[in-house]
C-alpha atoms as a PDB file:
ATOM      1  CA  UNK A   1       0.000   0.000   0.000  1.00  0.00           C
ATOM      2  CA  UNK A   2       2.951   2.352   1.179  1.00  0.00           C
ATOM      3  CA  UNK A   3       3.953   1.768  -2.382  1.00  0.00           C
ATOM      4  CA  UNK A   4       1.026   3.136  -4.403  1.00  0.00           C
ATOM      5  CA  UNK A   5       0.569   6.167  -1.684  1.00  0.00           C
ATOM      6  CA  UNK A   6       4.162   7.370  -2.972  1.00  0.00           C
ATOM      7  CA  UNK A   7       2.749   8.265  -6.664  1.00  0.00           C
ATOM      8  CA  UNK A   8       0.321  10.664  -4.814  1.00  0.00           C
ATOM      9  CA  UNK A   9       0.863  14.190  -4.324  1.00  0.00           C
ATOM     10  CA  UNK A  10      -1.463  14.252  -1.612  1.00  0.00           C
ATOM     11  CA  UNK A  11      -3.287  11.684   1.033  1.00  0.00           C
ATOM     12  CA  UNK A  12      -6.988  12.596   2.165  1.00  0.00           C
ATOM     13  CA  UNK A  13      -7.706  10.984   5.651  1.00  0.00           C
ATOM     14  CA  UNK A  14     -11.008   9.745   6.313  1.00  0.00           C
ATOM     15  CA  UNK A  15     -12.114   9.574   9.476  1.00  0.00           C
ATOM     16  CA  UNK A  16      -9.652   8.472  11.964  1.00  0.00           C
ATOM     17  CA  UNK A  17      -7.779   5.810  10.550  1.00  0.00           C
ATOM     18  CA  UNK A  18      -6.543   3.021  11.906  1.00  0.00           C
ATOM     19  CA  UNK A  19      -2.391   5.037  12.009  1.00  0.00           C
ATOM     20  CA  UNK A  20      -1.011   1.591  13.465  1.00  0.00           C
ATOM     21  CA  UNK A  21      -1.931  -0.344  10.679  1.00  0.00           C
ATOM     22  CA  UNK A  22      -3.665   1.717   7.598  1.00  0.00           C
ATOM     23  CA  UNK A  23      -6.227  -0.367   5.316  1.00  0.00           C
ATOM     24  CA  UNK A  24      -6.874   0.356   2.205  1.00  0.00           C
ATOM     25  CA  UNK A  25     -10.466   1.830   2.640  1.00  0.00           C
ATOM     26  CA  UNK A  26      -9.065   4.080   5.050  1.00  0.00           C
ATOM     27  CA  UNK A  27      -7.978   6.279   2.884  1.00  0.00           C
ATOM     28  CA  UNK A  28      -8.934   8.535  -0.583  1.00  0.00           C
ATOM     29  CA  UNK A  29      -5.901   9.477  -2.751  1.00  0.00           C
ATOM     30  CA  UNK A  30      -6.132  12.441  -4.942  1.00  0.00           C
ATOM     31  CA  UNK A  31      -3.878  13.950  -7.805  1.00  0.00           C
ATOM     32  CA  UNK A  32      -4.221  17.647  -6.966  1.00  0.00           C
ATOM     33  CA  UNK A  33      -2.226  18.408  -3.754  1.00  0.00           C
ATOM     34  CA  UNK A  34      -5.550  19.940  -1.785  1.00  0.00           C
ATOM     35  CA  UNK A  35      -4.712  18.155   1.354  1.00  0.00           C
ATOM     36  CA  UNK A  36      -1.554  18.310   3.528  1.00  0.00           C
ATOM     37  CA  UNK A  37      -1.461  15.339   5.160  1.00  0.00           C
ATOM     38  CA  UNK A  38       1.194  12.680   6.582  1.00  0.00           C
ATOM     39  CA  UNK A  39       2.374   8.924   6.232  1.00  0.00           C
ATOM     40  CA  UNK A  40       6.041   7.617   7.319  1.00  0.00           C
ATOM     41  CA  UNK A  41       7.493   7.360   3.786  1.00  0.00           C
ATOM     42  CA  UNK A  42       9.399  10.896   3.865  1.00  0.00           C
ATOM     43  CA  UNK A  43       6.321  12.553   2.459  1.00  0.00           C
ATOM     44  CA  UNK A  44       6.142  16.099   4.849  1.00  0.00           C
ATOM     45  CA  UNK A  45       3.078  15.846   6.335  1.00  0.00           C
ATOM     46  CA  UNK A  46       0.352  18.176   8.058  1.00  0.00           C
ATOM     47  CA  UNK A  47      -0.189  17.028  10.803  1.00  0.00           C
ATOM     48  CA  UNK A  48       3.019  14.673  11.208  1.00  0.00           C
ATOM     49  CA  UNK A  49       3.348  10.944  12.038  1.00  0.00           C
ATOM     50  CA  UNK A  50       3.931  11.059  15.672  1.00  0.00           C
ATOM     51  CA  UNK A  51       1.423  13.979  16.196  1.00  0.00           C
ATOM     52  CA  UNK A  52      -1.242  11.879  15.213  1.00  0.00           C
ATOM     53  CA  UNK A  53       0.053   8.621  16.966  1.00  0.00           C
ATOM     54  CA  UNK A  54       0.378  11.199  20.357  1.00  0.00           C
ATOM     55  CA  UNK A  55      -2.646  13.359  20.232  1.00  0.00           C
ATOM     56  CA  UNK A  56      -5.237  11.076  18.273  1.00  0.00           C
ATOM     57  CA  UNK A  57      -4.786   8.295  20.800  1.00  0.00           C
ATOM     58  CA  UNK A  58      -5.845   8.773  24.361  1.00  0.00           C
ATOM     59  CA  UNK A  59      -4.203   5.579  25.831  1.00  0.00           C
ATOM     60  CA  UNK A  60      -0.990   6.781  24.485  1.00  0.00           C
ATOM     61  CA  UNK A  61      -0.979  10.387  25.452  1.00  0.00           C
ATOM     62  CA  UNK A  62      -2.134   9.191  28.688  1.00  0.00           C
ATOM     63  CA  UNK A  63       1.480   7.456  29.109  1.00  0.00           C
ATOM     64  CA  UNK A  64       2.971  10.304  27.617  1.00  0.00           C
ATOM     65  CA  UNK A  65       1.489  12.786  30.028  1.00  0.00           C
ATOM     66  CA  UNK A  66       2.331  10.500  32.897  1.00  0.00           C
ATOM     67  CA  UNK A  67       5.677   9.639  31.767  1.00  0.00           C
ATOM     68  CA  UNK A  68       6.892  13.272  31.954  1.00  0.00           C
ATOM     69  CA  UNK A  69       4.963  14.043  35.474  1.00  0.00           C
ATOM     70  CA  UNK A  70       2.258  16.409  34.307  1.00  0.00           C
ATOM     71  CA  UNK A  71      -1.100  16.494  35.996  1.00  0.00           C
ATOM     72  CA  UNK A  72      -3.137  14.048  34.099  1.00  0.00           C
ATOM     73  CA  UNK A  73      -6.780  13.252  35.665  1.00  0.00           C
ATOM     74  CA  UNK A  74      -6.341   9.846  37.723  1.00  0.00           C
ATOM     75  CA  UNK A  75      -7.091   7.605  34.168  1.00  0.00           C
ATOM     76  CA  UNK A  76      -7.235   3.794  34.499  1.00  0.00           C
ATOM     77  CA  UNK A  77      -6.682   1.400  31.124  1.00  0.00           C
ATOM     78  CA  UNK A  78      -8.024  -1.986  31.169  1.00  0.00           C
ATOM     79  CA  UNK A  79      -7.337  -4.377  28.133  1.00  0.00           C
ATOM     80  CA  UNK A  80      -8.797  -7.561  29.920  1.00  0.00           C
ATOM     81  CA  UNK A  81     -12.534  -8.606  31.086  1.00  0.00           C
ATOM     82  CA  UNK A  82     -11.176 -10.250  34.308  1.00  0.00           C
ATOM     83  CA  UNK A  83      -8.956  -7.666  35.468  1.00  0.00           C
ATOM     84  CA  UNK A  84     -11.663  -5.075  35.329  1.00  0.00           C
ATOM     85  CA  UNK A  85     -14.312  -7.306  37.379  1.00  0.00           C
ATOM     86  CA  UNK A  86     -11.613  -7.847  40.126  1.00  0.00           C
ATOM     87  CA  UNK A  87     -10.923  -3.646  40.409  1.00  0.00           C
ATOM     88  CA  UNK A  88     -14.452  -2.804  39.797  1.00  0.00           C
ATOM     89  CA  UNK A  89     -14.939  -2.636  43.538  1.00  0.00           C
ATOM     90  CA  UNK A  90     -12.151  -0.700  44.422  1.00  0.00           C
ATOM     91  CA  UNK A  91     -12.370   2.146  41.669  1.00  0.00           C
ATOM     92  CA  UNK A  92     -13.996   5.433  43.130  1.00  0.00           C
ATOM     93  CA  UNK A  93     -17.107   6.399  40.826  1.00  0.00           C
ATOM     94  CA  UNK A  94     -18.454   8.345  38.830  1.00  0.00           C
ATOM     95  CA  UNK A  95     -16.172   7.511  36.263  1.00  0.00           C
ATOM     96  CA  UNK A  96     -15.666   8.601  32.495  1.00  0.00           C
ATOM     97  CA  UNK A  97     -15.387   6.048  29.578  1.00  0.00           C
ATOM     98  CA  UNK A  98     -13.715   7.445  26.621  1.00  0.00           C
ATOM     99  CA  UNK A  99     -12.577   5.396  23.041  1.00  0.00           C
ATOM    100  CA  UNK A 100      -9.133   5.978  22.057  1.00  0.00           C
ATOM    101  CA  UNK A 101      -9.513   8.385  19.389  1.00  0.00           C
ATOM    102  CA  UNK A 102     -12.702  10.931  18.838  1.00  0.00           C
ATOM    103  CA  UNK A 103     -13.838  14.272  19.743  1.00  0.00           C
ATOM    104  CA  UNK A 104     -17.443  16.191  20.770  1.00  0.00           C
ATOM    105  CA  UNK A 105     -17.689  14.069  23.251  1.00  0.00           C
ATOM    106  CA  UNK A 106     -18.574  11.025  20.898  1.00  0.00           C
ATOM    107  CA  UNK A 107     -18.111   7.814  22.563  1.00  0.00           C
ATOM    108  CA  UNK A 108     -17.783   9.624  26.324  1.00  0.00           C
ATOM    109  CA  UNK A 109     -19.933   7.686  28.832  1.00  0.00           C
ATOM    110  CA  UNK A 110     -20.760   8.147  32.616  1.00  0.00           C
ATOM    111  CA  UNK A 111     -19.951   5.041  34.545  1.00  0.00           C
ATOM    112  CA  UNK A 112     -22.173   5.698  37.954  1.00  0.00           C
ATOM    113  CA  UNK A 113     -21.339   2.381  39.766  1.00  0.00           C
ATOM    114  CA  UNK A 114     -19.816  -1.286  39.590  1.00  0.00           C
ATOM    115  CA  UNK A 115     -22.667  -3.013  37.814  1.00  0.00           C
ATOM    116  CA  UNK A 116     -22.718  -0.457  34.880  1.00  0.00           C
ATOM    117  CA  UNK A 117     -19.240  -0.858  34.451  1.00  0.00           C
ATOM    118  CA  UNK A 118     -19.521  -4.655  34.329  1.00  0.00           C
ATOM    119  CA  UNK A 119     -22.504  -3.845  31.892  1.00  0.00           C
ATOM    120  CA  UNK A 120     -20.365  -1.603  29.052  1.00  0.00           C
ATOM    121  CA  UNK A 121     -17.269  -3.878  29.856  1.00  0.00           C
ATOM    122  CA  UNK A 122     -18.875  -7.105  28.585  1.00  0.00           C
ATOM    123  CA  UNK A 123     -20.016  -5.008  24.824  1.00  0.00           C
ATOM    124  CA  UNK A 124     -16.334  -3.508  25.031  1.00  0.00           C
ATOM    125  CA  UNK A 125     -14.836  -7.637  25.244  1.00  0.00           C
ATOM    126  CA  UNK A 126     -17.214  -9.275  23.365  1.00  0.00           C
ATOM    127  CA  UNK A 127     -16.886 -10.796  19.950  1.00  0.00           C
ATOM    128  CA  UNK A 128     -17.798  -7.712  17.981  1.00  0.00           C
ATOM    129  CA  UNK A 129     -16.664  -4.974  20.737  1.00  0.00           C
ATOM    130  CA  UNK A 130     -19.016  -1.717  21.464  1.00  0.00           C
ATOM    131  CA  UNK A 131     -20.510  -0.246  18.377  1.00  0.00           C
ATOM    132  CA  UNK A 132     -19.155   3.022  17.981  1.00  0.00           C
ATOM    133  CA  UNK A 133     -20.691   6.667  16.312  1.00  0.00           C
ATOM    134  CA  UNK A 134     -18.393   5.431  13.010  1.00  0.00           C
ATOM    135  CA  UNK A 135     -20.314   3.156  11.331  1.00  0.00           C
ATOM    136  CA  UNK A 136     -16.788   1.830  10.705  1.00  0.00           C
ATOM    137  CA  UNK A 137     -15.407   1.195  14.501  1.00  0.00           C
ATOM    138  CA  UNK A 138     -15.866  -1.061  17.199  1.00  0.00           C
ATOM    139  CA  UNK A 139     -14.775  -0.280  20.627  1.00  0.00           C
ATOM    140  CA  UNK A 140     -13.068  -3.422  21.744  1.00  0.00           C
ATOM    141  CA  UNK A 141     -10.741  -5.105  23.739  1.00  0.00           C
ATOM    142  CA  UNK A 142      -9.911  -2.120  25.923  1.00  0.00           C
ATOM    143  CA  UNK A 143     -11.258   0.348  28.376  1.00  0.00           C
ATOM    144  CA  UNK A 144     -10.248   3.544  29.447  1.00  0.00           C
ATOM    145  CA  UNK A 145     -11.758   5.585  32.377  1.00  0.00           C
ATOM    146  CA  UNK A 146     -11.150   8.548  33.758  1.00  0.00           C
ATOM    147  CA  UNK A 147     -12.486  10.344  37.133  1.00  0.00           C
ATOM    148  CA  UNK A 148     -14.342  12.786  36.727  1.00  0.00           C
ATOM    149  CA  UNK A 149     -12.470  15.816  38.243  1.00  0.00           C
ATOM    150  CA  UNK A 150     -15.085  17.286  40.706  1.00  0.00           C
ATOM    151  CA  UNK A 151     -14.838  20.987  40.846  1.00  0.00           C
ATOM    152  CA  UNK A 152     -16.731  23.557  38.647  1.00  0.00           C
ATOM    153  CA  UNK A 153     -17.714  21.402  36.010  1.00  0.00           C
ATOM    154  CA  UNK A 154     -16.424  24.103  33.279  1.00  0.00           C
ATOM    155  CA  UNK A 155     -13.418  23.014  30.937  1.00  0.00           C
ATOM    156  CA  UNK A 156     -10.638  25.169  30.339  1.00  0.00           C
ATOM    157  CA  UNK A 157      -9.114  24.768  26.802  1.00  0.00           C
ATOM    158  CA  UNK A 158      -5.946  26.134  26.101  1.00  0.00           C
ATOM    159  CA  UNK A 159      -4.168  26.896  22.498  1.00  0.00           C
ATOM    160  CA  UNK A 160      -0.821  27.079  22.225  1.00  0.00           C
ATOM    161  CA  UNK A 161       0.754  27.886  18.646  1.00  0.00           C
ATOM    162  CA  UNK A 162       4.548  28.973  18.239  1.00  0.00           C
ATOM    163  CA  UNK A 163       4.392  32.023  21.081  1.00  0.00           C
ATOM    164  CA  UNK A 164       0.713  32.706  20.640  1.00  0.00           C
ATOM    165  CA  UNK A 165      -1.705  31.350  23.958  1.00  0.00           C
ATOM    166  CA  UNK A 166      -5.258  31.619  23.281  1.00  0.00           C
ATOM    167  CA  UNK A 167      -8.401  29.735  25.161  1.00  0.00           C
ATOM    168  CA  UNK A 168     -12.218  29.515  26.651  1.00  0.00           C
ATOM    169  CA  UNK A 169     -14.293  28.045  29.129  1.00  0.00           C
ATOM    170  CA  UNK A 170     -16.649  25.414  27.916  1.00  0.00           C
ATOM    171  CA  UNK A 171     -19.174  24.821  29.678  1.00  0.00           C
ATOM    172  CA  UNK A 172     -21.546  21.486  29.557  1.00  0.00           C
ATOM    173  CA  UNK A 173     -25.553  21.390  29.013  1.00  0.00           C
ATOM    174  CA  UNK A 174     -27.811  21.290  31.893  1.00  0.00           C
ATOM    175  CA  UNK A 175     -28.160  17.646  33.327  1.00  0.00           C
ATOM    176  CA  UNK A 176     -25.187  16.633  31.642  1.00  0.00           C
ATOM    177  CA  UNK A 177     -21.278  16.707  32.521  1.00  0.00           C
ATOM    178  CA  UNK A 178     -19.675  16.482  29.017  1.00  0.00           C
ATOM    179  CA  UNK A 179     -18.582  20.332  27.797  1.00  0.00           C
ATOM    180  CA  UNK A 180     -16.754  19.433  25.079  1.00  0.00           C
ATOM    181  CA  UNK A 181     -19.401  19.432  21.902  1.00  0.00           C
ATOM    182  CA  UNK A 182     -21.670  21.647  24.088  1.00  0.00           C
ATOM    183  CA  UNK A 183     -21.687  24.739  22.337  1.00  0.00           C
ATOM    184  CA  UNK A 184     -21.587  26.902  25.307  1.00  0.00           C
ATOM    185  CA  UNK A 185     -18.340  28.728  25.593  1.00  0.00           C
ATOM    186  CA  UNK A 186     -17.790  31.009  27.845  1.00  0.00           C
ATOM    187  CA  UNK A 187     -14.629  33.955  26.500  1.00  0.00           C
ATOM    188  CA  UNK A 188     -12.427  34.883  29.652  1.00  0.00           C
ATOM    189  CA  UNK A 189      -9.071  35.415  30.581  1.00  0.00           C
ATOM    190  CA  UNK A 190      -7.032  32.728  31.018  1.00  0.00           C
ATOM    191  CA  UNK A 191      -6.057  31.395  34.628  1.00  0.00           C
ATOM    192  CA  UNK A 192      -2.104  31.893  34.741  1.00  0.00           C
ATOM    193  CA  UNK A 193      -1.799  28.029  36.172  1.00  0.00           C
ATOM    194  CA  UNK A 194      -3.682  26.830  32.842  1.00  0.00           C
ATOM    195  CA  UNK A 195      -1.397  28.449  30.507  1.00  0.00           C
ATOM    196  CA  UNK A 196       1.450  27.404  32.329  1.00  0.00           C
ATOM    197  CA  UNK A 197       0.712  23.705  31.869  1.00  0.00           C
ATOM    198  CA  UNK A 198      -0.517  24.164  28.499  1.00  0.00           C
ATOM    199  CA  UNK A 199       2.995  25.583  27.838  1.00  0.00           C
ATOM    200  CA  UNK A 200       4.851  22.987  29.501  1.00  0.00           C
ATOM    201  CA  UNK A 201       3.188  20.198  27.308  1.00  0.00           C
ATOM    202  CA  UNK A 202       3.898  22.336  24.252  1.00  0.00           C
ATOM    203  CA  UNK A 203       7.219  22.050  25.182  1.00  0.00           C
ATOM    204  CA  UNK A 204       7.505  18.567  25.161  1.00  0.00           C
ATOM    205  CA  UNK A 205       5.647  17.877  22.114  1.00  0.00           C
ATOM    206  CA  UNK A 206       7.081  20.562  20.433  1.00  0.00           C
ATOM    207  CA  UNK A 207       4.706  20.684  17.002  1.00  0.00           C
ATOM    208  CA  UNK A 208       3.219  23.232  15.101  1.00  0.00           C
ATOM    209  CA  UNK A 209      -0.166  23.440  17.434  1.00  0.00           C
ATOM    210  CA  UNK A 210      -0.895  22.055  21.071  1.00  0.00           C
ATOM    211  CA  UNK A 211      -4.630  22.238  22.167  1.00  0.00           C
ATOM    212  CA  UNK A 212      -5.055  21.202  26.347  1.00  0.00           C
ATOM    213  CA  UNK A 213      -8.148  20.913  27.601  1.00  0.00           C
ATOM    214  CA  UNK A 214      -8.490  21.086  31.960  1.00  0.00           C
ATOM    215  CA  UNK A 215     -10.774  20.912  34.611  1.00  0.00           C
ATOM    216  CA  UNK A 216     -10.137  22.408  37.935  1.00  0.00           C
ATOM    217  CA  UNK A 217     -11.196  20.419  40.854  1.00  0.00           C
ATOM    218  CA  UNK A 218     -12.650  21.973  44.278  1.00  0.00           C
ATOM    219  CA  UNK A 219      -8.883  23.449  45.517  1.00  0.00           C
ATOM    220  CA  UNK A 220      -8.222  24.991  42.349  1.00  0.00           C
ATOM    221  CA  UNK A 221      -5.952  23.084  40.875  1.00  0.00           C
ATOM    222  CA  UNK A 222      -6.078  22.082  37.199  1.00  0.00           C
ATOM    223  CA  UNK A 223      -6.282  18.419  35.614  1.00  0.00           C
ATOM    224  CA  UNK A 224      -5.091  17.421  32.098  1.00  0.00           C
ATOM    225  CA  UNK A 225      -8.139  15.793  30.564  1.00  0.00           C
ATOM    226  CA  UNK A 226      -7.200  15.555  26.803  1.00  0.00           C
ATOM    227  CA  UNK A 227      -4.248  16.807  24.217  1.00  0.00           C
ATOM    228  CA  UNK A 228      -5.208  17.630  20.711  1.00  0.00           C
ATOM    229  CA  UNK A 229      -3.290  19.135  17.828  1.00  0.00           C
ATOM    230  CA  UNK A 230      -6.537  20.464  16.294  1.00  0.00           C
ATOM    231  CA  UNK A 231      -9.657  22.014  16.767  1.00  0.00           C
ATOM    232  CA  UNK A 232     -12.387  23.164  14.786  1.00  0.00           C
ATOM    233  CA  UNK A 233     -13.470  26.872  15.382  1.00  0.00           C
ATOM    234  CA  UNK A 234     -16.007  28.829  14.045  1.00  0.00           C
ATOM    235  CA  UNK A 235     -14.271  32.681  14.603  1.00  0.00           C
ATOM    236  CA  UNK A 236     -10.493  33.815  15.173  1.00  0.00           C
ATOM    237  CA  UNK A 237     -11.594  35.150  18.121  1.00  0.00           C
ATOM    238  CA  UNK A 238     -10.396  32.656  20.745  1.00  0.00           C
ATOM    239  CA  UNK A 239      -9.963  34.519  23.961  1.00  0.00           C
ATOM    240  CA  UNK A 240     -11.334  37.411  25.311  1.00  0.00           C
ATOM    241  CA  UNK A 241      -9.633  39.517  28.241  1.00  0.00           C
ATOM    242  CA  UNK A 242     -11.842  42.414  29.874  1.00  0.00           C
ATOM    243  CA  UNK A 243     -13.676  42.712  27.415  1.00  0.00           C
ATOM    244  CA  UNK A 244     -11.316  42.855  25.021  1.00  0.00           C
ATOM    245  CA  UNK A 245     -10.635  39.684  22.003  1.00  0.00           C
ATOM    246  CA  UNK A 246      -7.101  39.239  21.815  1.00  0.00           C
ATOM    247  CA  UNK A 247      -4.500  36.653  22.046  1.00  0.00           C
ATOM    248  CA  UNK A 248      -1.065  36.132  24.507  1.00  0.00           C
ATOM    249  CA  UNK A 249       2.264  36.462  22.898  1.00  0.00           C
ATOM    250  CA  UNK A 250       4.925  35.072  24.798  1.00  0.00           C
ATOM    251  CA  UNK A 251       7.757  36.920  25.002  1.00  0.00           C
ATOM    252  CA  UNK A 252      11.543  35.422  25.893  1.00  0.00           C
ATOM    253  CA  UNK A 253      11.568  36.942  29.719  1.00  0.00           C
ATOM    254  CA  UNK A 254       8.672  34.646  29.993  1.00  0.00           C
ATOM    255  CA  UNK A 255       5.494  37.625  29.522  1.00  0.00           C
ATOM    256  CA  UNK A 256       2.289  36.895  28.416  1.00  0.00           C
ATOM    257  CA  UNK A 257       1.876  40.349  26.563  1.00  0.00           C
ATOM    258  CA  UNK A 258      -1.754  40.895  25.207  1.00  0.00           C
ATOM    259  CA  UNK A 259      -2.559  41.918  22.342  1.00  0.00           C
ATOM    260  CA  UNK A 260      -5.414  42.962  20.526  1.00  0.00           C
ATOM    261  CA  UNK A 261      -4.962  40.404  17.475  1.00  0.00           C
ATOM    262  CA  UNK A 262      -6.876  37.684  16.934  1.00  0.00           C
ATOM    263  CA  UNK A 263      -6.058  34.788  14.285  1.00  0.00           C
ATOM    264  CA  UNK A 264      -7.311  31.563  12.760  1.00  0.00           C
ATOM    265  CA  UNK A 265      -5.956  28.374  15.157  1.00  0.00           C
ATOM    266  CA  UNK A 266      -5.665  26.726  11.736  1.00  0.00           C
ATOM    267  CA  UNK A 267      -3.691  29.635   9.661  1.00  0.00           C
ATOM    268  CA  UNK A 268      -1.203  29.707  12.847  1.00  0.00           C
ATOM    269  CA  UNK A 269      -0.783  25.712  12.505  1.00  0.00           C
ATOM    270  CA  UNK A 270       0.379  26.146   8.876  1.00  0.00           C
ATOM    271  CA  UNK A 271       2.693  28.616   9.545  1.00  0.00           C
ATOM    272  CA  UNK A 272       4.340  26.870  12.372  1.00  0.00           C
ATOM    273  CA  UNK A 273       4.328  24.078  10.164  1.00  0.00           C
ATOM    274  CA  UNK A 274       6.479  25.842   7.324  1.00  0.00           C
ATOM    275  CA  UNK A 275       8.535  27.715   9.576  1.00  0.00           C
ATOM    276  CA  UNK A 276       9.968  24.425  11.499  1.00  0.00           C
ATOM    277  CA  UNK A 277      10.325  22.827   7.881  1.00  0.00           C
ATOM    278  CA  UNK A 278      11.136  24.501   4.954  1.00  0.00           C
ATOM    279  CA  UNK A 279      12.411  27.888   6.759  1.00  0.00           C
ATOM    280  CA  UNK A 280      14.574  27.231   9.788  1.00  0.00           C
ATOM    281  CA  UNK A 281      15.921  24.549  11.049  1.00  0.00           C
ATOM    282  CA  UNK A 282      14.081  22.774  14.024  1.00  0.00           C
ATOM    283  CA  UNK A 283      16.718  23.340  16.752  1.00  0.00           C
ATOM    284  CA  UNK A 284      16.191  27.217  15.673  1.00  0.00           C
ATOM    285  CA  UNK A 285      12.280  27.205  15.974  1.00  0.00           C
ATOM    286  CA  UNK A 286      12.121  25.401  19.054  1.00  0.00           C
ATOM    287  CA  UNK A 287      14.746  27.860  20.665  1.00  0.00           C
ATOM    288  CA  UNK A 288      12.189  30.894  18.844  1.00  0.00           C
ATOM    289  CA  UNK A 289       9.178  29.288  20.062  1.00  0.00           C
ATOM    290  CA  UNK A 290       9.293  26.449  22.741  1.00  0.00           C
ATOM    291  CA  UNK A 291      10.613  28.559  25.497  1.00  0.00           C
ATOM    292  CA  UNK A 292      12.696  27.637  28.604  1.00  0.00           C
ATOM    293  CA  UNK A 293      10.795  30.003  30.767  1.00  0.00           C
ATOM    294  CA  UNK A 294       8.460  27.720  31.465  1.00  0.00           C
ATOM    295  CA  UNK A 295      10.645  25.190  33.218  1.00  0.00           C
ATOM    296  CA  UNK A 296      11.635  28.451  35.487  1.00  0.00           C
ATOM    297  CA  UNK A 297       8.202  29.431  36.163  1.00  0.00           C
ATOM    298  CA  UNK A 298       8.713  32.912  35.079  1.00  0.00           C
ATOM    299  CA  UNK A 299       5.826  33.375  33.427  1.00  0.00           C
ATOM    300  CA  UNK A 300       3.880  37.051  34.034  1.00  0.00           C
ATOM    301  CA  UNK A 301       1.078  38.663  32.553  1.00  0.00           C
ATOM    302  CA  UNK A 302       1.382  42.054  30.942  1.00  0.00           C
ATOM    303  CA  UNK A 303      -2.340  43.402  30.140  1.00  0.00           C
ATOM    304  CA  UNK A 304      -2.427  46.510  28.151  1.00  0.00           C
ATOM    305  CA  UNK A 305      -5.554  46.544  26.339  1.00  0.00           C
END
């Protein structure tokens, strides 16, 4: 397959594919280079390789974001029946069931007590697995929960692309705790302990765009929940501070300086993308635009309207 994708110009994902072992009706190849996209021949691709095998798989980033100490919600991964019945017990509930890839909130389940997780665990392991909103996917042979971070129920996204920080509040419907796919943002300023974990996984990852999405619990402190490298927006106005839409550029003392500019997520990506590589090389745009301030918690706000 790797084979015929190398007479393409371009590769059109559909869906979310399979990236550990690509089928053939997983993708749609087309002549005219419309698409920017990636496979790991030495095509360039938009997003890259391991962006999408990081941030398009939840059990990995979990590892990831564990791995390198940040502060991941308390997530448990089960890939076996038996195991699950012998912890279902000791697990604190509610808990949140999430597939490995998706967004909106498709596929994201409250699991209230022991019995309902023995209920969705048997689908998950059975023969078939746990039909899925793709017509095309099966949940199976794996679960993944995640506490649900009690606090103020609103989710704190964060948008980090080369120096410029951007975010909302989302906030979820009435009688319902999922705010992702809501469609009830909320525009604030950003809480200074949000952006500096945003930054910090930026750092690590290093690519062209980092979205991190947080929930605070009751003492105020903020909980990973999910990574992404895209999101889909409607406006390039992204944050709003006082009143005021505008984005944070960080500047090398470690400043959040505002600024009354507001851009497209997506337009931002590209750029970033282009910049680390056609224009300079990577060492040089990480040193431009993955900063070591964060490390020395020096980060400041500078508000100016």
């Amino acid at each position: 397959m790797l084979t015929r994708l190398k007479r393409y110009i371009s590769i059109r994902i559909l869906g979310n594919p399979d990236i550990r072992n690509p089928r053939e009706d997983d993708v749609e190849l087309h002549k005219p280079c419309d698409v920017i996209v990636d496979w790991p021949q030495g095509k360039k691709c938009f997003p890259d390789y391991e962006t999408l095998l990081l941030c398009d798989d939840k059990v990995m980033s979990t590892y990831f974001l564990k791995i390198n100490g940040l502060p991941i919600a308390e997530t448990f991964i089960f890939n076996d029946y038996y195991e699950i019945e012998q912890m279902k017990t000791k697990l604190t509930y509610p808990l949140v069931s999430k597939r490995f890839h998706g967004a909106s909130s498709r596929e994201v389940d409250l699991i209230e007590n022991p019995e309902q997780l023995t209920r969705f665990s048997r689908k998950v392991f059975s023969f078939y697995g746990k039909k899925a909103s793709n017509a095309y996917y099966r949940q199976k042979n794996y679960v993944y929960l995640q506490r649900l971070v009690d606090g103020d129920g609103l989710d704190i996204r964060v948008n980090v692309a080369g120096n410029v920080v951007t975010g909302y509040f989302r906030k979820p419907k009435r009688n319902d705790f999922r705010a992702s796919g809501s469609g009830i943002v909320i525009k604030e300023d950003l809480p200074l302990e949000a952006i500096d974990i945003a930054l910090e996984t930026y750092g690590l990852i290093g690519k062209a765009m980092h979205v991190v999405d947080m929930m605070r619990d009751r003492k105020g402190k903020f909980w990973i929940i999910e990574i992404s490298p895209f999101i889909g927006v409607i406006t390039p106005i992204q944050m709003i501070a006082d009143n005021i839409p505008g984005s944070y550029l960080l500047l090398e003392d470690g400043t959040l300086h505002f600024k009354k500019e507001n851009y497209w997520p997506q337009e931002l990506s590209m750029k970033n993308f282009l910049e680390r590589n056609y224009l300079l090389p990577e060492a040089e745009w990480k040193s431009n635009y993955v900063r070591s301030v964060v490390s020395e918690r020096k980060l400041k706000k500078n508000f100016k309207g």
